[in-house]
Protein backbone atom coordinates (compact mmCIF):
# COMPACT_ATOMS: atom_id res chain seq x y z
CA UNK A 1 -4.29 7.87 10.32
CA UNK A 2 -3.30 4.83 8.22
CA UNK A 3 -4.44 1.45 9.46
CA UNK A 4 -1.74 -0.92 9.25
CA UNK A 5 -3.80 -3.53 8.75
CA UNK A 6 -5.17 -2.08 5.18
CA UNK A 7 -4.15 -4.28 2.15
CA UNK A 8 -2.59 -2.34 -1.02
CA UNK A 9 -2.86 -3.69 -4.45
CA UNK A 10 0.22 -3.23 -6.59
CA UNK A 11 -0.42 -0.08 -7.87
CA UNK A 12 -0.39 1.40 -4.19
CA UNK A 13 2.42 -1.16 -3.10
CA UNK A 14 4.20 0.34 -6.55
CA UNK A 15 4.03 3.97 -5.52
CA UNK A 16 4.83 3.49 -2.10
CA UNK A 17 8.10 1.92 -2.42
CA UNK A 18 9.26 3.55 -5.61
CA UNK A 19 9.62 0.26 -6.82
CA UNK A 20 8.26 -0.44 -10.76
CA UNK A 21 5.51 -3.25 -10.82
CA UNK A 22 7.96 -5.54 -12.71
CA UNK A 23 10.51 -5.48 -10.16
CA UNK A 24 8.11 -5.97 -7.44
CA UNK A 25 6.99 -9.52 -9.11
CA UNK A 26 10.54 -10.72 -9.85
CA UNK A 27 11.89 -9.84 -6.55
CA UNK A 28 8.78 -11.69 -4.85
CA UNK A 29 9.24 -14.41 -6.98
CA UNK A 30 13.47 -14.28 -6.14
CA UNK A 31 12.52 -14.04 -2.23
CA UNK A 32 13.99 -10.65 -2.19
CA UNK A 33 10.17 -8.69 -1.47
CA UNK A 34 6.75 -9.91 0.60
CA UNK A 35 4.83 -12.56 -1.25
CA UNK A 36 1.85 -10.83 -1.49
CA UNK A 37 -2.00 -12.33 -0.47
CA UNK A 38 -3.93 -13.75 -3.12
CA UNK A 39 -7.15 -13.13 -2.72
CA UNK A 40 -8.44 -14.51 -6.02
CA UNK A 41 -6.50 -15.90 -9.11
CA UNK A 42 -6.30 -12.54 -10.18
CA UNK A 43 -6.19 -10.13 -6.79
CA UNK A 44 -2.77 -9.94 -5.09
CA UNK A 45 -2.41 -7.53 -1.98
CA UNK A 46 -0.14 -6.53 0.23
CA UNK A 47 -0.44 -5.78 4.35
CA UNK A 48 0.45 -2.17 4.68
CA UNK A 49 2.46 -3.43 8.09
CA UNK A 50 4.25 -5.64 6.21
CA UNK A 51 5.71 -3.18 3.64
CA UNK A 52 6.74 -0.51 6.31
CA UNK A 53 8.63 -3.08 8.09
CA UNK A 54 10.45 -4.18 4.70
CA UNK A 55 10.83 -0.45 3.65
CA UNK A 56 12.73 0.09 7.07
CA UNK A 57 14.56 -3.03 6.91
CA UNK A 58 15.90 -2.35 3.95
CA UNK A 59 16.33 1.42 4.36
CA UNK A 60 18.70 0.78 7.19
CA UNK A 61 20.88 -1.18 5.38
CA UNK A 62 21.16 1.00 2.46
CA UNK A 63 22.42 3.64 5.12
CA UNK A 64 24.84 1.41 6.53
CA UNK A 65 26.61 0.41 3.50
CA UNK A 66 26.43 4.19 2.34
CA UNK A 67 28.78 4.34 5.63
């Protein structure tokens, strides 16, 4: 069971949406992805939650415009 609380780094965040590393820091920095936690000057996480709900979000509307 996944607690959806748990904070991902961007390796995890990476392989759970498919999405390279690169494009997950431009599109957070263009508004279009989660601005991650910063935990240090060097540690950035995600909220597991956080990511489903953009992953659905955004899976919806891919199916919708496939329509």
């Amino acid at each position: 069971m996944t607690n959806s609380k748990q904070l991902l780094r961007i390796a995890e965040v990476s392989d759970l949406t498919s999405l390279a590393k690169s494009t997950i820091n431009l599109w957070v920095a263009q508004g279009k992805f989660p601005k991650p936690i910063l935990l240090s000057p060097t540690i950035k996480v995600w909220r597991l939650q956080q990511l489903h709900e953009w992953v659905d979000l955004h899976s919806g509307s891919a199916a919708a415009d496939a329509s």
